[in-house]
N, C-alpha and C. Protein backbone atom coordinates (compact mmCIF):
# COMPACT_ATOMS: atom_id res chain seq x y z
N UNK A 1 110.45 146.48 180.57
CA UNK A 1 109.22 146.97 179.97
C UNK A 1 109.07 146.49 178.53
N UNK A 2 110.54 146.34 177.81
CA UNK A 2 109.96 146.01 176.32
C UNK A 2 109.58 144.39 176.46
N UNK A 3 110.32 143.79 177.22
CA UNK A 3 109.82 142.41 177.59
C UNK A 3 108.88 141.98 177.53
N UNK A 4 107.67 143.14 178.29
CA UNK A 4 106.14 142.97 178.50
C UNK A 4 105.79 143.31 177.30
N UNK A 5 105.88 144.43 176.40
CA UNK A 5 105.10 144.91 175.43
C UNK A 5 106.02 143.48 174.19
N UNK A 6 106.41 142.84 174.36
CA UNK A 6 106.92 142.15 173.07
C UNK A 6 105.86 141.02 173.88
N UNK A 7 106.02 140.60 174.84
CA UNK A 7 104.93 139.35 175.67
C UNK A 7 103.77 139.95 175.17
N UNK A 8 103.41 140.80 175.42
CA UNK A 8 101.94 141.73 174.73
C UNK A 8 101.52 140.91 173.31
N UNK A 9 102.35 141.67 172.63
CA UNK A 9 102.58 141.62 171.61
C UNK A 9 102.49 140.01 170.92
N UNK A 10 103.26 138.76 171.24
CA UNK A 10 102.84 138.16 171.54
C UNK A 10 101.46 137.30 171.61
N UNK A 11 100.82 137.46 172.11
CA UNK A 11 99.60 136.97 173.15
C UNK A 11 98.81 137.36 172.08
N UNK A 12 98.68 138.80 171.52
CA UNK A 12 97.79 139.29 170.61
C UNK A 12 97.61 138.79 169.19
N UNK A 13 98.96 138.42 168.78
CA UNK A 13 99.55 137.80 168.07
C UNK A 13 98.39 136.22 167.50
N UNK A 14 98.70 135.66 168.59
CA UNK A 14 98.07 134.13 168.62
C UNK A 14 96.80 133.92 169.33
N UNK A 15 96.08 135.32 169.79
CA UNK A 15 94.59 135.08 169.95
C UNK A 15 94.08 135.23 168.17
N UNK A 16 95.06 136.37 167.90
CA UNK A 16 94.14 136.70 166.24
C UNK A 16 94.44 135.57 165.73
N UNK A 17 95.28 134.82 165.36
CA UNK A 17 95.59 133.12 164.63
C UNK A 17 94.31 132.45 165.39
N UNK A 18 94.41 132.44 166.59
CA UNK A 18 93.64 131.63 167.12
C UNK A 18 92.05 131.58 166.81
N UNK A 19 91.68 133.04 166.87
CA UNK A 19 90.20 133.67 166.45
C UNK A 19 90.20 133.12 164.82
N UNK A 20 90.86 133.59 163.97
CA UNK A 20 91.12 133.28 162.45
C UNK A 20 90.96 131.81 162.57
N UNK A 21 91.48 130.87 163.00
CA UNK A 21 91.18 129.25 162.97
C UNK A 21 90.04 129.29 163.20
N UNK A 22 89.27 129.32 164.55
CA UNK A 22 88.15 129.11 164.65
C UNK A 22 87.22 129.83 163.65
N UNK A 23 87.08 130.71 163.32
CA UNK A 23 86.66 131.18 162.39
C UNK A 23 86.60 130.12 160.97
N UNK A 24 87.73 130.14 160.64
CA UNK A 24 87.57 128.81 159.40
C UNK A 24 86.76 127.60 159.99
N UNK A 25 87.44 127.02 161.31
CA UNK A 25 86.40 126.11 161.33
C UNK A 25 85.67 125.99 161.39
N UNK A 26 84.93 126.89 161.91
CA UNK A 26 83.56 126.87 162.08
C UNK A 26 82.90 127.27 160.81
N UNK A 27 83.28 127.92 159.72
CA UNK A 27 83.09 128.00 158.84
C UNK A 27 82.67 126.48 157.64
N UNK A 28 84.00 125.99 158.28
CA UNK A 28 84.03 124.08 157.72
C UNK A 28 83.13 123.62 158.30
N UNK A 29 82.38 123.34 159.51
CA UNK A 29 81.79 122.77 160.45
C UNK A 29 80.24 123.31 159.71
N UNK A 30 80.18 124.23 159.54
CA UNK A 30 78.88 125.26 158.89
C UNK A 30 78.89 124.23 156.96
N UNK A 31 79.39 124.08 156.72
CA UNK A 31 79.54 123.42 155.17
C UNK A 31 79.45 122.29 155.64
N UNK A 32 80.10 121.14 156.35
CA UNK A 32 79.93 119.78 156.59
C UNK A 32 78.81 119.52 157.22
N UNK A 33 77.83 120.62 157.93
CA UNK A 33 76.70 120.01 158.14
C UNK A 33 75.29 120.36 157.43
N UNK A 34 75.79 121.15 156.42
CA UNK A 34 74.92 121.04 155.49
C UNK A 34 74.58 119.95 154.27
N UNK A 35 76.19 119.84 154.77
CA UNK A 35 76.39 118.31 153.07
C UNK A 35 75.91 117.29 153.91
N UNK A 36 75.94 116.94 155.06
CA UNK A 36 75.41 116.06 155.87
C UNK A 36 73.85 116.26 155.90
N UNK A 37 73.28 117.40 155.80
CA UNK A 37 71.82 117.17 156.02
C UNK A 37 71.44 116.79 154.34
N UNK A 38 71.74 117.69 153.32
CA UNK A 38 71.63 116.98 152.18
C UNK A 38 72.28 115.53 151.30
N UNK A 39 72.82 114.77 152.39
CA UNK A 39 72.84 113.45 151.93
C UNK A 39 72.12 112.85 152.99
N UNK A 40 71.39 113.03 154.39
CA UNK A 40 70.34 112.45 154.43
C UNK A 40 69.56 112.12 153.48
N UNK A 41 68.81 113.87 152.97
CA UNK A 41 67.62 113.82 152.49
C UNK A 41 67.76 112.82 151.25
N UNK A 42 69.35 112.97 150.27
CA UNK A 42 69.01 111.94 149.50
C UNK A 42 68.67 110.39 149.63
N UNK A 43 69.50 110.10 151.24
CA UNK A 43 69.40 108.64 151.34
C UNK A 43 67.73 108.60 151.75
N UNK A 44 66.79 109.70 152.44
CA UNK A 44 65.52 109.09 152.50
C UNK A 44 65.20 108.73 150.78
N UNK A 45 65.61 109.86 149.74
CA UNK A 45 64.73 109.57 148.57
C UNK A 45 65.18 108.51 148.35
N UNK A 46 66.31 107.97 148.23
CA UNK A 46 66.74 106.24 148.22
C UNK A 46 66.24 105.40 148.26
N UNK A 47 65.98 105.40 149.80
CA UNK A 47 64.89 104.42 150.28
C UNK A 47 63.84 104.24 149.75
N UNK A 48 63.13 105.87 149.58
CA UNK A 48 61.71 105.65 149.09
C UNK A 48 61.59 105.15 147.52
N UNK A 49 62.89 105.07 146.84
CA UNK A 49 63.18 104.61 145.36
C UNK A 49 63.22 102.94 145.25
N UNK A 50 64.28 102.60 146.53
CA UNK A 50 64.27 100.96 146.61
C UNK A 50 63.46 100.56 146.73
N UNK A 51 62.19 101.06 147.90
CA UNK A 51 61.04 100.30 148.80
C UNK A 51 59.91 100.20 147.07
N UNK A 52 59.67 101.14 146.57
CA UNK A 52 58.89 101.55 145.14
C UNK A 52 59.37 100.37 144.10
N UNK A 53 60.60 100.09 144.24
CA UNK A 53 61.05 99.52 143.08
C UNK A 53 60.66 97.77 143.75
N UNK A 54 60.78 97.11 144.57
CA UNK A 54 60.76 96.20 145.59
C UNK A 54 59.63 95.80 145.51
N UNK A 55 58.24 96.91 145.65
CA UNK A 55 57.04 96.60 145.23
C UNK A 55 56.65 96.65 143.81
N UNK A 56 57.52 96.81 143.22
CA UNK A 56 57.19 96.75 141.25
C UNK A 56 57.89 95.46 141.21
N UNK A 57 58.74 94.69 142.04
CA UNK A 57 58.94 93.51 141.94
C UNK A 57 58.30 92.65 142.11
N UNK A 58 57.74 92.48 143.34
CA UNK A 58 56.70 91.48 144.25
C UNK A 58 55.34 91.32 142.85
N UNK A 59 54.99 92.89 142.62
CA UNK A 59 53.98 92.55 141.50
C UNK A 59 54.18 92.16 140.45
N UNK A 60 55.86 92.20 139.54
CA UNK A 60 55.99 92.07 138.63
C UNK A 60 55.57 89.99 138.55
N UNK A 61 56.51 89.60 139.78
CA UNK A 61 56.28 88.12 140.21
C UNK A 61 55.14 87.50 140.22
N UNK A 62 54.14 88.68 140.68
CA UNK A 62 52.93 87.87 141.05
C UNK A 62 52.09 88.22 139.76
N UNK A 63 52.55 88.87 138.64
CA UNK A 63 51.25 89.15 137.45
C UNK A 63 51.30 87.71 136.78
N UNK A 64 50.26 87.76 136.63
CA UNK A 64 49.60 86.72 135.79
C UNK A 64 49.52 86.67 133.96
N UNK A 65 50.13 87.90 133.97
CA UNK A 65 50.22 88.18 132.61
C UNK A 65 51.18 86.92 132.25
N UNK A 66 52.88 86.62 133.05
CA UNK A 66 53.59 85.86 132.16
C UNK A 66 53.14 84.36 132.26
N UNK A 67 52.29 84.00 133.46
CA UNK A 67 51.77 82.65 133.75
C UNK A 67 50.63 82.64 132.11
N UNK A 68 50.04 83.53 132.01
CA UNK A 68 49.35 83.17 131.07
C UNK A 68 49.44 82.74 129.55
N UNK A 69 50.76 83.30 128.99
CA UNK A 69 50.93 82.64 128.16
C UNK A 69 52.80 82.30 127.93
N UNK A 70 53.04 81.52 129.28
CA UNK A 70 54.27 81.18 129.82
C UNK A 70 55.11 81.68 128.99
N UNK A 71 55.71 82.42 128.60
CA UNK A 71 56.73 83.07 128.17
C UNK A 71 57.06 84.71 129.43
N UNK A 72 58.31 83.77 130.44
CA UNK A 72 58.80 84.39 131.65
C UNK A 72 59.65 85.09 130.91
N UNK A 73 60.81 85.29 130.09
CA UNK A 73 61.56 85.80 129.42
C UNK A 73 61.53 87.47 129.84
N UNK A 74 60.53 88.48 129.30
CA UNK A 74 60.41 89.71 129.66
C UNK A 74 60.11 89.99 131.06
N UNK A 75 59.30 88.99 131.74
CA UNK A 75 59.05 89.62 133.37
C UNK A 75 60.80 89.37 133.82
N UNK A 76 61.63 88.32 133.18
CA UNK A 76 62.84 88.13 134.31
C UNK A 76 63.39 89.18 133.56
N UNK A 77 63.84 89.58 132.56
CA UNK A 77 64.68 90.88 132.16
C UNK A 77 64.28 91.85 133.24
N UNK A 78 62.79 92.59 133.26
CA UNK A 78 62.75 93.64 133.39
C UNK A 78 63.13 93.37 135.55
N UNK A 79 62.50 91.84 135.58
CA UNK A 79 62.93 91.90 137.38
C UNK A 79 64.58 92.03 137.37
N UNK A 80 65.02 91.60 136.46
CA UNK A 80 66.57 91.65 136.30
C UNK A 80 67.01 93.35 136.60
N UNK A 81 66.67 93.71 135.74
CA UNK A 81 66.56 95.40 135.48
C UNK A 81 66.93 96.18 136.92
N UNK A 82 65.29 95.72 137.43
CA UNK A 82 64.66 96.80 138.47
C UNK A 82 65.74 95.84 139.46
N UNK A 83 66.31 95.11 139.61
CA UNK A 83 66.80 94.29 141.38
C UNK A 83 68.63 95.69 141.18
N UNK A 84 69.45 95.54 139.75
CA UNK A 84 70.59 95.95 139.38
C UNK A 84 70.11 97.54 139.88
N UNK A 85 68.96 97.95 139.48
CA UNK A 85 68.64 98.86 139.57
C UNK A 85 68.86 99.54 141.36
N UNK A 86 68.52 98.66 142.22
CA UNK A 86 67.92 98.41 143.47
C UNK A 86 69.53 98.21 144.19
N UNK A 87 70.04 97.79 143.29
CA UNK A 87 71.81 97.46 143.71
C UNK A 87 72.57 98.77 143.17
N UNK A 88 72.44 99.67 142.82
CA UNK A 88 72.89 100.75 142.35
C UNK A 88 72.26 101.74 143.36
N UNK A 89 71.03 101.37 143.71
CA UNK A 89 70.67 102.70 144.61
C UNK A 89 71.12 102.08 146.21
N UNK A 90 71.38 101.03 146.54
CA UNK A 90 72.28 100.72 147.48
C UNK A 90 73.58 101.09 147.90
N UNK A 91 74.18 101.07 146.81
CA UNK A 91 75.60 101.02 147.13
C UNK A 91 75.99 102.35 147.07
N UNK A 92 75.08 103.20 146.34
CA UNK A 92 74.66 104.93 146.68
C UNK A 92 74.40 105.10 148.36
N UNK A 93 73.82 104.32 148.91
CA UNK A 93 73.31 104.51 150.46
C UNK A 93 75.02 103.96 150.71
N UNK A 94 75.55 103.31 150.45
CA UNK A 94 76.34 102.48 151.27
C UNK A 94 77.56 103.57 151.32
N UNK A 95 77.69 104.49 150.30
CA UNK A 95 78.63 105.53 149.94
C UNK A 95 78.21 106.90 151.01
C-alpha cells in the first residue's frame, strides 16, 4: 500500500512540474508572438520608408534643377544620403 501512495505521490508530483512547464511556455509562446507581430509591423513601416525614399530618388535623378545649372555635386550627396539611408533600413529588415 505505501508503494501505491509513494507511486501516487509520484505521478502528482510531475503532472504539477509538468502543468508549471507548460504554463511557462506558453507563457513564452504568448511573448514571442507578440514580438513577432510587432516586428512585422515594423518591417511593413520599412518598406513603406525604403519604397518613399526610392521615389525621392528616381525624382531627385530626374530634377532638372541640377541639369540646369550643371553643378551635380548636391543632387549626388543627398542621392548618396538617401541610397546609405535605404541600406540601413535594409539590413534592419534583414535583422
Amino acid at each position: 500500500m505505501r508503494e501505491l501512495k509513494h507511486l501516487c505521490w509520484d505521478i502528482d508530483t510531475k503532472v504539477t512540474q509538468l502543468a508549471n512547464t507548460h504554463r511557462k511556455l506558453r507563457e513564452n509562446f504568448d511573448a514571442l508572438r507578440a514580438k513577432n507581430r510587432e516586428l512585422k509591423e515594423r518591417i511593413v513601416k520599412l518598406e513603406e520608408k525604403v519604397k518613399t525614399q526610392s521615389e525621392q530618388i528616381v525624382k531627385y535623378k530626374l530634377s532638372g534643377a541640377a541639369n540646369a545649372d550643371g553643378n551635380y555635386t548636391d543632387v549626388k550627396l543627398k542621392i548618396n544620403e538617401l541610397v546609405r539611408e535605404i541600406d540601413r533600413c535594409i539590413g534592419l529588415l534583414n535583422d
